[in-house]
N, C-alpha and C. Protein backbone atom coordinates (compact mmCIF):
# COMPACT_ATOMS: atom_id res chain seq x y z
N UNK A 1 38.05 -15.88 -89.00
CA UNK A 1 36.74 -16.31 -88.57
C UNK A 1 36.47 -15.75 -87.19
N UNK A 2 35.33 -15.45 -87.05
CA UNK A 2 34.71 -14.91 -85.42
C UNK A 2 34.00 -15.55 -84.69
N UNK A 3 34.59 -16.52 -83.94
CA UNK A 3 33.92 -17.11 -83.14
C UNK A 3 33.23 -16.22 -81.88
N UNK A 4 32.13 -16.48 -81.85
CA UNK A 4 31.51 -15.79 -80.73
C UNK A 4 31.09 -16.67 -79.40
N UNK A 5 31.85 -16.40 -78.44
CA UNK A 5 31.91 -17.06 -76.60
C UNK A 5 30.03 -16.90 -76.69
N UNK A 6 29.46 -17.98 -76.28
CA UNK A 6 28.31 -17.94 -75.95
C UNK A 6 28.21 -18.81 -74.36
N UNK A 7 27.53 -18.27 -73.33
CA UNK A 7 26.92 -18.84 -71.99
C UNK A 7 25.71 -19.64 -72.51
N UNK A 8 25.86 -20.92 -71.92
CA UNK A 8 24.65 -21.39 -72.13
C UNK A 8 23.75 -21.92 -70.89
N UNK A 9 24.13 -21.09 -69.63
CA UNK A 9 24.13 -21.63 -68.55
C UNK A 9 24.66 -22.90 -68.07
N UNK A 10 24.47 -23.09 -66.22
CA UNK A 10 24.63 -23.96 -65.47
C UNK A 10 26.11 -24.47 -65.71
N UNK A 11 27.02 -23.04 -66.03
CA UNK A 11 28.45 -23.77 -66.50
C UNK A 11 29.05 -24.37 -68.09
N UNK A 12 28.01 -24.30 -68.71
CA UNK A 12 27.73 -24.78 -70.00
C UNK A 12 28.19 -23.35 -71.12
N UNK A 13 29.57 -23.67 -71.88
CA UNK A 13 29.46 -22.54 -72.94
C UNK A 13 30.30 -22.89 -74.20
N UNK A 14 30.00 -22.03 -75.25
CA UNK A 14 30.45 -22.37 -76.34
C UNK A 14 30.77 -21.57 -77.65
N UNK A 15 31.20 -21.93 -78.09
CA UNK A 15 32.09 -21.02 -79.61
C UNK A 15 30.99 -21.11 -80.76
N UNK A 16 30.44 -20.54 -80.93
CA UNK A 16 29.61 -20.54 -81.95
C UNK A 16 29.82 -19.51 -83.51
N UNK A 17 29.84 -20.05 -84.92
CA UNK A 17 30.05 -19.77 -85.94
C UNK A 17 28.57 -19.30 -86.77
N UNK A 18 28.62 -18.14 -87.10
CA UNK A 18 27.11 -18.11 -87.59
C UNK A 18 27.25 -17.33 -88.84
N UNK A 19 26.47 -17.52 -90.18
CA UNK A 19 26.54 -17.13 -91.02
C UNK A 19 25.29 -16.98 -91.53
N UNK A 20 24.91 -15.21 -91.78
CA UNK A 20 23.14 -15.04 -92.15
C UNK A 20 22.34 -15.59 -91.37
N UNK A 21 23.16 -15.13 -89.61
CA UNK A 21 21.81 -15.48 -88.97
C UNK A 21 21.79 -16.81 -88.64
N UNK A 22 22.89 -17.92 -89.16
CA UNK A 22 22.46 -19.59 -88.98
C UNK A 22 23.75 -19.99 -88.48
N UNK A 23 23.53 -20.91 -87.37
CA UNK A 23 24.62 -21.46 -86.97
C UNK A 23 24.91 -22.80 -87.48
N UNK A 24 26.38 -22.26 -88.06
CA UNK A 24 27.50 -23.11 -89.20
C UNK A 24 28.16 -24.01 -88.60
N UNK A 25 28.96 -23.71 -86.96
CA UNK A 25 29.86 -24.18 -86.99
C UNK A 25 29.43 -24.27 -84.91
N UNK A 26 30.02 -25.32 -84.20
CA UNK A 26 30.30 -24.85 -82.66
C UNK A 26 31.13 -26.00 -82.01
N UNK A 27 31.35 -25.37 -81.26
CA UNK A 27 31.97 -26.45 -79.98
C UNK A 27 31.74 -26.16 -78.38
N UNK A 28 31.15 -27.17 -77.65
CA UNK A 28 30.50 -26.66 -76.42
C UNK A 28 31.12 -27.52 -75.32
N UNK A 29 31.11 -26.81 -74.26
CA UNK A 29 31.87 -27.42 -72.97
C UNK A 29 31.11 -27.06 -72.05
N UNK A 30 31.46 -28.02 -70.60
CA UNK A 30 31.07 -27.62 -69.23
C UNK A 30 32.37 -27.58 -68.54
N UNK A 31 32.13 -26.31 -67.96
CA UNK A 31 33.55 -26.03 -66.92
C UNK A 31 33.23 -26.39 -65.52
N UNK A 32 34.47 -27.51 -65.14
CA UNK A 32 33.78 -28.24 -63.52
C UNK A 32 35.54 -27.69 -63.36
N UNK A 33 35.29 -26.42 -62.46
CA UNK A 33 36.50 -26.19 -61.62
C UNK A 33 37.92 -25.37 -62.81
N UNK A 34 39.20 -26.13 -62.79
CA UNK A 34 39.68 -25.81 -63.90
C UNK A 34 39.58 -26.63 -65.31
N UNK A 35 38.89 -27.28 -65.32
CA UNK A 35 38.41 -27.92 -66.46
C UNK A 35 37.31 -27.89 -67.66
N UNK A 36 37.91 -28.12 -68.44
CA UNK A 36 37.01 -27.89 -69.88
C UNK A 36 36.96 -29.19 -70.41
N UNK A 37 35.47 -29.63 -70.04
CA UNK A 37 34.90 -31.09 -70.56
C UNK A 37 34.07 -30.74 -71.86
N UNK A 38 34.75 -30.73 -72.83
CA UNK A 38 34.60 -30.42 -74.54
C UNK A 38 33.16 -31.67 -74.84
N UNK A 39 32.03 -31.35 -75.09
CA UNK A 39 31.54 -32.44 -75.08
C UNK A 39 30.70 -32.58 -76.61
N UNK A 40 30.68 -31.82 -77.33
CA UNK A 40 30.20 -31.61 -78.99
C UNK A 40 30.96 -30.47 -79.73
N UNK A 41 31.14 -31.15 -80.69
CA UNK A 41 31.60 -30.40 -82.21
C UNK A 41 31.07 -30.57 -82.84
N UNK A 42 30.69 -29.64 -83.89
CA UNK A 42 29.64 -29.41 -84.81
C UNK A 42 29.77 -28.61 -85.78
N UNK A 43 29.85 -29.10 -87.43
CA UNK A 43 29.98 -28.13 -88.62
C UNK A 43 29.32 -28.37 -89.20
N UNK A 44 28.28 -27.31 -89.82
CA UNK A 44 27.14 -27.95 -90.72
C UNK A 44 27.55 -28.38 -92.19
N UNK A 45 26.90 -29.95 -92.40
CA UNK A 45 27.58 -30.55 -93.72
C UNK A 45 27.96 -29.85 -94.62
N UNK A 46 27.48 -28.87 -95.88
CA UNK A 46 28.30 -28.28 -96.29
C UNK A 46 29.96 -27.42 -96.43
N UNK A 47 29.96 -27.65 -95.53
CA UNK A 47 31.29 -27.12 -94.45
C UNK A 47 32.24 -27.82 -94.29
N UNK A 48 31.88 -29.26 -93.99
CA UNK A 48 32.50 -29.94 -93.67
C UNK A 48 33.69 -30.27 -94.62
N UNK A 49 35.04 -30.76 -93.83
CA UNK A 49 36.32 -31.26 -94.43
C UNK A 49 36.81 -30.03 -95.15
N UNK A 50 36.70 -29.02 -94.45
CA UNK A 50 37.77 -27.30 -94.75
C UNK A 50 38.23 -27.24 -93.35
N UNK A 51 38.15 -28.00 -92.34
CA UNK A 51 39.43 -27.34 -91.35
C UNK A 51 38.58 -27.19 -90.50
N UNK A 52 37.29 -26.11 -90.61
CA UNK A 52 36.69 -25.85 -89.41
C UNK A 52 35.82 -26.49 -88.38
N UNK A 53 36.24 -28.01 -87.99
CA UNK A 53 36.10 -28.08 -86.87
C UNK A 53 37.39 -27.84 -85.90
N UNK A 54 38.37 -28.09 -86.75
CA UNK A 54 40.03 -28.18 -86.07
C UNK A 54 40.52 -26.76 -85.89
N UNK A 55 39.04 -25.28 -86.37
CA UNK A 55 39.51 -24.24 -86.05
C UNK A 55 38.56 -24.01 -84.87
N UNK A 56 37.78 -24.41 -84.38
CA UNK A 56 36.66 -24.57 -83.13
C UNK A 56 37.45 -25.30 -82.16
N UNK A 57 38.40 -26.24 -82.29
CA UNK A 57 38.96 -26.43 -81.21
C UNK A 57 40.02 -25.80 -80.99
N UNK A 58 40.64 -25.47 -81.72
CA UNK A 58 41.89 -24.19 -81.83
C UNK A 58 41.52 -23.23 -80.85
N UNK A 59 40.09 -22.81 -81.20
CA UNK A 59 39.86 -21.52 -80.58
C UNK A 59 39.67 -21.64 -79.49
N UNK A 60 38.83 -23.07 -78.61
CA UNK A 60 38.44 -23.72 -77.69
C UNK A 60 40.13 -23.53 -76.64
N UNK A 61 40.99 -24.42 -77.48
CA UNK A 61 42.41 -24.47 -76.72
C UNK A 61 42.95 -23.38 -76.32
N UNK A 62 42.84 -22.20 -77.27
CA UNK A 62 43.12 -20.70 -76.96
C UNK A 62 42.62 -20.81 -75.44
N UNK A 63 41.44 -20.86 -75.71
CA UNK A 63 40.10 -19.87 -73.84
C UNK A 63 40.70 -20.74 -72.95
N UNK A 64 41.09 -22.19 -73.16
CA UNK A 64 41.84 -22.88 -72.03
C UNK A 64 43.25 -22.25 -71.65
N UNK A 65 44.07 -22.13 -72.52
CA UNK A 65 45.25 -21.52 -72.04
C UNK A 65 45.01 -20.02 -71.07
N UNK A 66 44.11 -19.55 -72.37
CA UNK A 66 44.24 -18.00 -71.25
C UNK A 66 43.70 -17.89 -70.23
N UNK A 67 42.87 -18.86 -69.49
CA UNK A 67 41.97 -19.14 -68.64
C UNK A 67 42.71 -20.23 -67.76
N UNK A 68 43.64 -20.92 -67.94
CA UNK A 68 44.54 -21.72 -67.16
C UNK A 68 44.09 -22.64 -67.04
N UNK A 69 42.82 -23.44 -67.98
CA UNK A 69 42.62 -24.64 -68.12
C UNK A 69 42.96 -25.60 -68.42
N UNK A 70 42.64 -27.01 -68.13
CA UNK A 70 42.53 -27.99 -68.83
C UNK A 70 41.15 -28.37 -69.98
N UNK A 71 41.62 -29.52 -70.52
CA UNK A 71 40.73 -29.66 -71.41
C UNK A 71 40.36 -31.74 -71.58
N UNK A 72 39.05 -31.55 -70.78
CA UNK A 72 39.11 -33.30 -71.14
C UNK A 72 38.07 -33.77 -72.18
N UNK A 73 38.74 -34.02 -73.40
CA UNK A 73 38.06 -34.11 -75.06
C UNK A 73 36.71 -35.50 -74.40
N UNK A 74 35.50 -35.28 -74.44
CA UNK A 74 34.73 -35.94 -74.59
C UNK A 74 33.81 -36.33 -75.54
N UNK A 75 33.83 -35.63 -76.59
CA UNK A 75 33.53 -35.23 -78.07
C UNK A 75 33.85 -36.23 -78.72
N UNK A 76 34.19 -37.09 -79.64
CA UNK A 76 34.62 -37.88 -80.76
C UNK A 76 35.97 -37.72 -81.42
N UNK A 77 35.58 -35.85 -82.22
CA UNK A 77 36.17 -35.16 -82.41
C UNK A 77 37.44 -34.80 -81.84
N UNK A 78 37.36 -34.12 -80.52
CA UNK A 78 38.16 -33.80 -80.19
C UNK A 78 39.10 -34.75 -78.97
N UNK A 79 38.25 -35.80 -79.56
CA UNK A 79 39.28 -37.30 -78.94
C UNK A 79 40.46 -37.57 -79.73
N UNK A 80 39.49 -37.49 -80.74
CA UNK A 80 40.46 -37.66 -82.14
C UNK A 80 41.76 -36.85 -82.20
N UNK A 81 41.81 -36.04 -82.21
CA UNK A 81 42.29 -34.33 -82.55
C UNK A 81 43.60 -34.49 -81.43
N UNK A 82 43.22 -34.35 -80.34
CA UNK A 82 44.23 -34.70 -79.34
C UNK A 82 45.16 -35.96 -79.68
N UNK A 83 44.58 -37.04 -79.35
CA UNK A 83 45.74 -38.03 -80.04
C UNK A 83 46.16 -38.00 -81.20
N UNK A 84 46.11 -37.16 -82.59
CA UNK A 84 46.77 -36.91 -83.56
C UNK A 84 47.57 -35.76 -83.35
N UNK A 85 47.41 -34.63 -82.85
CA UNK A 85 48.12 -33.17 -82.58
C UNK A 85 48.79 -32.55 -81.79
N UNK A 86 50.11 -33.01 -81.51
CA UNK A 86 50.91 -32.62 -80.22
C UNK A 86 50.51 -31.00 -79.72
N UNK A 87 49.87 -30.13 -80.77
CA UNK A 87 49.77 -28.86 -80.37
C UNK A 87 48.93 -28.91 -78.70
N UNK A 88 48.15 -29.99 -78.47
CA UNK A 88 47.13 -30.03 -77.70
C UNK A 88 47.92 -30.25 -76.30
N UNK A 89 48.78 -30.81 -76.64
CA UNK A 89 49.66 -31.30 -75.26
C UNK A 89 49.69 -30.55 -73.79
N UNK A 90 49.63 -29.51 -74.01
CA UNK A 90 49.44 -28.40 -72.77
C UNK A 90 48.25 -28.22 -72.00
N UNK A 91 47.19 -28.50 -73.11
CA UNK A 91 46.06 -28.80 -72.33
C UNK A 91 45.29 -29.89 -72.18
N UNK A 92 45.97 -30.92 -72.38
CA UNK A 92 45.24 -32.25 -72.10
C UNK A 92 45.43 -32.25 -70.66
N UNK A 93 44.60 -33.49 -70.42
CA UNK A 93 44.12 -33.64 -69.13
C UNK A 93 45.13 -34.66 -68.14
């Protein structure tokens, strides 16, 4: 899958999934300093319950590592995700 890094200004950016032109899939953050405040996840219903929101934050956790971030899940989602997935451990907050 190709997530595409989108700026959405004022610090604001996000992973966006698009298929024919329509966006399927995202996850969006504001970066305050070294931090990544994750604040929506989003898969459009059809979609849903195949994995890809848990591959939007995957990809999310990637840009934190290589970027030397943290990550503080404000999302639902990725509240969730963290307290079920030791993978996250490195970049929690």
């Amino acid at each position: 899958m190709d997530f595409k890094l989108k700026e959405l200004g004022q610090d604001e950016f996000a992973f966006h999934l698009e298929d024919e032109g329509r966006n399927v899939g995202e996850i969006t953050w504001t970066e305050m300093s070294d931090v990544m405040v994750v604040e929506y996840t989003f898969v459009e219903e059809t979609l849903r319950h195949h994995g890809l929101a848990k591959k939007l934050l995957d990809r999310a956790a990637q840009y934190a590592r290589e970027k030397g971030f943290k990550i503080e899940p404000v999302c639902s989602y990725a509240a969730v995700a963290f307290d079920r997935y030791k993978e996250y451990d490195d970049v929690k907050m």
